[in-house]
C-alpha atoms as a PDB file:
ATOM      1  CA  UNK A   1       0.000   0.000   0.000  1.00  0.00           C
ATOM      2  CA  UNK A   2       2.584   2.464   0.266  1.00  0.00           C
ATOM      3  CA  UNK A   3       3.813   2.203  -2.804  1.00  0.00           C
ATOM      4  CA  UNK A   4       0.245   3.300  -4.221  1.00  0.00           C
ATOM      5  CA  UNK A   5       0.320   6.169  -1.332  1.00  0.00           C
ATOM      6  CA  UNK A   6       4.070   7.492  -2.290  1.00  0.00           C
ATOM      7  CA  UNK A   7       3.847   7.035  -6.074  1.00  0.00           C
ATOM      8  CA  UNK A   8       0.623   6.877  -7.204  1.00  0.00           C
ATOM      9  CA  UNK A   9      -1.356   9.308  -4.893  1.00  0.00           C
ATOM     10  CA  UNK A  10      -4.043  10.646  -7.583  1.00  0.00           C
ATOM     11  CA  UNK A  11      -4.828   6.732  -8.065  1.00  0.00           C
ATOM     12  CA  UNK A  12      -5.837   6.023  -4.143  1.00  0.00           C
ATOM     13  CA  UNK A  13      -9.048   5.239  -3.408  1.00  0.00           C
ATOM     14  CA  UNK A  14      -9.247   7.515  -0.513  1.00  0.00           C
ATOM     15  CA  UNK A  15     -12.671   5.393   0.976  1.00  0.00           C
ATOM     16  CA  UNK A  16     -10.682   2.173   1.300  1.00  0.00           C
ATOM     17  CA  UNK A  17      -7.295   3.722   2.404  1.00  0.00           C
ATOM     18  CA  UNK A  18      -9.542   5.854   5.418  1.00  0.00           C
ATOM     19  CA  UNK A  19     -11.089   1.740   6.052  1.00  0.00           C
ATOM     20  CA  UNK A  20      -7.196   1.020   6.322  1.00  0.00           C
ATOM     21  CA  UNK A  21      -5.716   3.316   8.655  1.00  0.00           C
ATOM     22  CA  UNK A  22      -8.900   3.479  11.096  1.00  0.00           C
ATOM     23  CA  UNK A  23      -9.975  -0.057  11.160  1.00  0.00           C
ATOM     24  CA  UNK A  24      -7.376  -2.588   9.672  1.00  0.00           C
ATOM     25  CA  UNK A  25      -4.089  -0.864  11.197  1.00  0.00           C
ATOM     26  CA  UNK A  26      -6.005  -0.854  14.615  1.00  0.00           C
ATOM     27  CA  UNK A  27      -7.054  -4.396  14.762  1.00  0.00           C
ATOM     28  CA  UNK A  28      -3.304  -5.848  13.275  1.00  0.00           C
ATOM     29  CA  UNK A  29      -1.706  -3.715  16.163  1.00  0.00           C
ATOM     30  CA  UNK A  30      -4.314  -5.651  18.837  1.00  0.00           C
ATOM     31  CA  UNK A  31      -3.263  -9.006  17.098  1.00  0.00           C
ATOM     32  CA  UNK A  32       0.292  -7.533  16.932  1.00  0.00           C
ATOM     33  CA  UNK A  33       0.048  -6.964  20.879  1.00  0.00           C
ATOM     34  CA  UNK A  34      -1.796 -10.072  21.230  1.00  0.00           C
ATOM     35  CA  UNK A  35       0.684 -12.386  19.988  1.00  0.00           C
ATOM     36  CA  UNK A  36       3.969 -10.553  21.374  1.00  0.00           C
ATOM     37  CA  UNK A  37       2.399 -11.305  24.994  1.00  0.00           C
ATOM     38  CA  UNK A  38       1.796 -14.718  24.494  1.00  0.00           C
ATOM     39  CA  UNK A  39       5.166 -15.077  23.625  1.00  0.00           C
ATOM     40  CA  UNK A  40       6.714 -13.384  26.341  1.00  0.00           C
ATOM     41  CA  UNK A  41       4.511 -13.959  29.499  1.00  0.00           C
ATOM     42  CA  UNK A  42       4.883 -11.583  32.101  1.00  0.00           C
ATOM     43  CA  UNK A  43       7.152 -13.274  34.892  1.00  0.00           C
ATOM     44  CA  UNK A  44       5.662 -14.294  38.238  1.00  0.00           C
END
């Protein structure tokens, strides 16, 4: 995607890029999050 951003900016669909950074980007960083702590569980 940021290719298209950088490059090809007059080509973005600016609908599915707002979807992008408000809902996908969110929910990646909670899976993100989700998976770093279950690798490293907090010590007792």
């Amino acid at each position: 995607m940021r290719n298209r951003v950088v490059h090809d900016y007059f080509e973005v669909d600016l609908k599915i890029l707002w979807v992008a950074v408000t809902i996908d980007v969110p929910r990646l960083a909670r899976d993100i999050e989700r998976i770093v702590g279950d690798m490293n569980p907090p010590s007792a």
